[in-house]
N, C-alpha and C. Protein backbone atom coordinates (compact mmCIF):
# COMPACT_ATOMS: atom_id res chain seq x y z
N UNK A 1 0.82 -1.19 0.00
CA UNK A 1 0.00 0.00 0.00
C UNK A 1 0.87 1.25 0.00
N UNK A 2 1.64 1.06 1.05
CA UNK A 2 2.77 2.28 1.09
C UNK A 2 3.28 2.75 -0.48
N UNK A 3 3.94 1.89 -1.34
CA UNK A 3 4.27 1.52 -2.47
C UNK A 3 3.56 2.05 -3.63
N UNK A 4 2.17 1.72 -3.36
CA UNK A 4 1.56 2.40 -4.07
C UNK A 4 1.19 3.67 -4.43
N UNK A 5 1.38 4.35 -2.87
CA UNK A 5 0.79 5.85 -2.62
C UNK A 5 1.58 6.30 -2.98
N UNK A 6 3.37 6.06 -3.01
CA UNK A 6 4.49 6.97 -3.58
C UNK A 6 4.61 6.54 -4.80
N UNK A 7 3.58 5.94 -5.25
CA UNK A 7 4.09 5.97 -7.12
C UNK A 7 3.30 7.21 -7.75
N UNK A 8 3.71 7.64 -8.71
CA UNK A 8 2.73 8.55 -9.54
C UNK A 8 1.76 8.25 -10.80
N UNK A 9 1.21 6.84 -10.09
CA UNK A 9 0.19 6.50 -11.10
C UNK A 9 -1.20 7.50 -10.85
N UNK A 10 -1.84 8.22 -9.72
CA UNK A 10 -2.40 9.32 -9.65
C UNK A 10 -2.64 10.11 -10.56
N UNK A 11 -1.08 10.44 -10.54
CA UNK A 11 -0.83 11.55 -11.21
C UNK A 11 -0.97 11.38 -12.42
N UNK A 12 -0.12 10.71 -13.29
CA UNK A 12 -0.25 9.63 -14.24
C UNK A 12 -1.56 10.05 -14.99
N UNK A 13 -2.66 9.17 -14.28
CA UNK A 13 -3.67 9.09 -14.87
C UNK A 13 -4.53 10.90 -14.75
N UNK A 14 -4.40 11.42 -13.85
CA UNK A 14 -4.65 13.18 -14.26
C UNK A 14 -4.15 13.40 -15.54
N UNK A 15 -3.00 13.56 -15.55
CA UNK A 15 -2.74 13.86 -16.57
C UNK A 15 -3.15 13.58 -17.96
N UNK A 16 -3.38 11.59 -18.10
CA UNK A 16 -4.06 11.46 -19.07
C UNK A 16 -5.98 11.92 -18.94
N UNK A 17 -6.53 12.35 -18.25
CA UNK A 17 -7.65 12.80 -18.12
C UNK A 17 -8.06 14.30 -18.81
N UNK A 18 -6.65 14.64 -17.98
CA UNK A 18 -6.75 16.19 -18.46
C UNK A 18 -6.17 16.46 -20.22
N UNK A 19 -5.42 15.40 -20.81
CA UNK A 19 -5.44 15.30 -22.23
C UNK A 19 -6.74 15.23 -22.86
N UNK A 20 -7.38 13.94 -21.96
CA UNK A 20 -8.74 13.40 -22.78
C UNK A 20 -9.84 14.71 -23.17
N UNK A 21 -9.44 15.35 -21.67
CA UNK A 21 -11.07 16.31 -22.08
C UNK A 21 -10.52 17.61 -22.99
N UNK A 22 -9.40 18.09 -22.90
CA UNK A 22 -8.80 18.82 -24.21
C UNK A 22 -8.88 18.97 -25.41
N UNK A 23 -9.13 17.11 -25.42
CA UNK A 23 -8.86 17.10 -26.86
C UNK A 23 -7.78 16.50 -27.55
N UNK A 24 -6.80 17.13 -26.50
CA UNK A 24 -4.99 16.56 -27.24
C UNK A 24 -4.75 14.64 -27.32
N UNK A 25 -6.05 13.96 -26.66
CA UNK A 25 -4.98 12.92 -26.14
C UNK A 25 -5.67 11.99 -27.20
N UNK A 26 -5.21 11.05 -28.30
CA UNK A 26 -5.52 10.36 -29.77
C UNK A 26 -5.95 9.21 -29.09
N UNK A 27 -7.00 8.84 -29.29
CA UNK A 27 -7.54 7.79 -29.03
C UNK A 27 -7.59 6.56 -29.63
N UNK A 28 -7.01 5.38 -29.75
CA UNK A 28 -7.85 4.67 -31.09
C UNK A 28 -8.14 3.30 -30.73
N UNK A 29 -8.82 2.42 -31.47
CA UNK A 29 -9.24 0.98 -30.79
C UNK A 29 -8.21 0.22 -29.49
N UNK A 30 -6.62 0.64 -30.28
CA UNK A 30 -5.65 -0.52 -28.93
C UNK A 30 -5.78 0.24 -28.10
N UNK A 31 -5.76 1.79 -27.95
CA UNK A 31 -6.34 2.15 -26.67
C UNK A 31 -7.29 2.35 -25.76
N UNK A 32 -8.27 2.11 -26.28
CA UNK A 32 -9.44 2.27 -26.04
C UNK A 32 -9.46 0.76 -25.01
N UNK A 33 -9.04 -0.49 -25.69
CA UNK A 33 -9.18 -1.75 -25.40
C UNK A 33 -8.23 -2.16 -24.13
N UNK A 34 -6.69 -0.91 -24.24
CA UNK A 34 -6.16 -1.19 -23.12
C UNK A 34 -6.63 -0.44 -22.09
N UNK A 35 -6.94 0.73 -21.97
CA UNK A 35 -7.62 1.50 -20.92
C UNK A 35 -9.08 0.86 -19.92
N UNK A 36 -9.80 -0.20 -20.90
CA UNK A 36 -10.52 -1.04 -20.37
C UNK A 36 -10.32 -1.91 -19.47
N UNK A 37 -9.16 -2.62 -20.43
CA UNK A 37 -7.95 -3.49 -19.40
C UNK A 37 -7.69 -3.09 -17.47
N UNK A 38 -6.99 -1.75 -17.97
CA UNK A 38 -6.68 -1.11 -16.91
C UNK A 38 -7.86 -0.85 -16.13
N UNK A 39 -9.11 -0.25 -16.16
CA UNK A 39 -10.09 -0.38 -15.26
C UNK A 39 -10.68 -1.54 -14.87
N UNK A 40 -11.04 -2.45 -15.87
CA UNK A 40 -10.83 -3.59 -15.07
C UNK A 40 -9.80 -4.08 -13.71
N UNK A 41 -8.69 -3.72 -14.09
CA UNK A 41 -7.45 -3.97 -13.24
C UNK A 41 -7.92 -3.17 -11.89
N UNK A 42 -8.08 -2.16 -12.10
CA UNK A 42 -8.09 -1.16 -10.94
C UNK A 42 -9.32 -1.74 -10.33
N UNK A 43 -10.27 -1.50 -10.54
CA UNK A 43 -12.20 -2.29 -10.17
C UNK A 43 -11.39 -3.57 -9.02
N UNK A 44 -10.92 -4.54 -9.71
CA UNK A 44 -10.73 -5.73 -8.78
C UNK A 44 -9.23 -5.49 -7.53
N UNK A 45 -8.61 -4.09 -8.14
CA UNK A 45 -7.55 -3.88 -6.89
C UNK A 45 -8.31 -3.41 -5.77
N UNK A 46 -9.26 -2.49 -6.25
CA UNK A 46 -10.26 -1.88 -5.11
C UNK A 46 -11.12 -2.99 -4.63
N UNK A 47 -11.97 -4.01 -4.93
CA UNK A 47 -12.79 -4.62 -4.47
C UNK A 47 -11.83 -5.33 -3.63
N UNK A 48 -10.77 -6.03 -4.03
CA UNK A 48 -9.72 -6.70 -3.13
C UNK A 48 -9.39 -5.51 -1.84
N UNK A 49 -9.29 -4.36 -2.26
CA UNK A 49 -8.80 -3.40 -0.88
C UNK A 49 -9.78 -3.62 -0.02
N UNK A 50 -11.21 -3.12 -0.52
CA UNK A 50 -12.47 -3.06 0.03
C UNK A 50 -12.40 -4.04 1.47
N UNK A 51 -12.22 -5.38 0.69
CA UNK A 51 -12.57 -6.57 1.57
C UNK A 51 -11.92 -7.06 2.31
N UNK A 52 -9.86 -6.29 2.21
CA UNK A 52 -8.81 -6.75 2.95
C UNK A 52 -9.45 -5.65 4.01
N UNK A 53 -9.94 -4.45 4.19
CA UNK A 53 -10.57 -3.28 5.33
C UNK A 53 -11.49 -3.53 5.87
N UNK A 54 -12.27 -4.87 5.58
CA UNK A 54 -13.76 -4.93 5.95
C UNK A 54 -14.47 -4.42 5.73
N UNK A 55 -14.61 -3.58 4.76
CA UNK A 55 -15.62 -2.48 4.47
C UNK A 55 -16.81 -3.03 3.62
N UNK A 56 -17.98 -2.26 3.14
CA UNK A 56 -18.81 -3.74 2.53
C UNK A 56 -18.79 -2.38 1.30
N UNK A 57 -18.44 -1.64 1.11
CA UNK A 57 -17.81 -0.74 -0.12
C UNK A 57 -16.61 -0.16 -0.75
């Protein structure tokens, strides 16, 4: 967890956000398909956090 908080995937992903709504950031099917990927990824890191905290959200 520690590990995680000092990486700049945060940030990272601001940044690609703040491309997206600009305008600047090119979109096209492999990305589209990996960015899916990646929320998927993230969805089951959180549900795994969720349930290592006890939390029922």
């Amino acid at each position: 967890m520690a590990l995680l908080g000092q990486s700049r995937i945060a940030s990272n992903l601001n940044q690609l956000a703040y491309h997206a709504n600009i305008g600047a950031l090119i979109v096209g099917a492999q990305e589209k398909e990996d960015i899916a990927e990646a929320n998927a990824h993230l969805l089951a890191i959180r549900t795994l956090l969720v349930k290592a905290l006890g939390k029922s959200r």
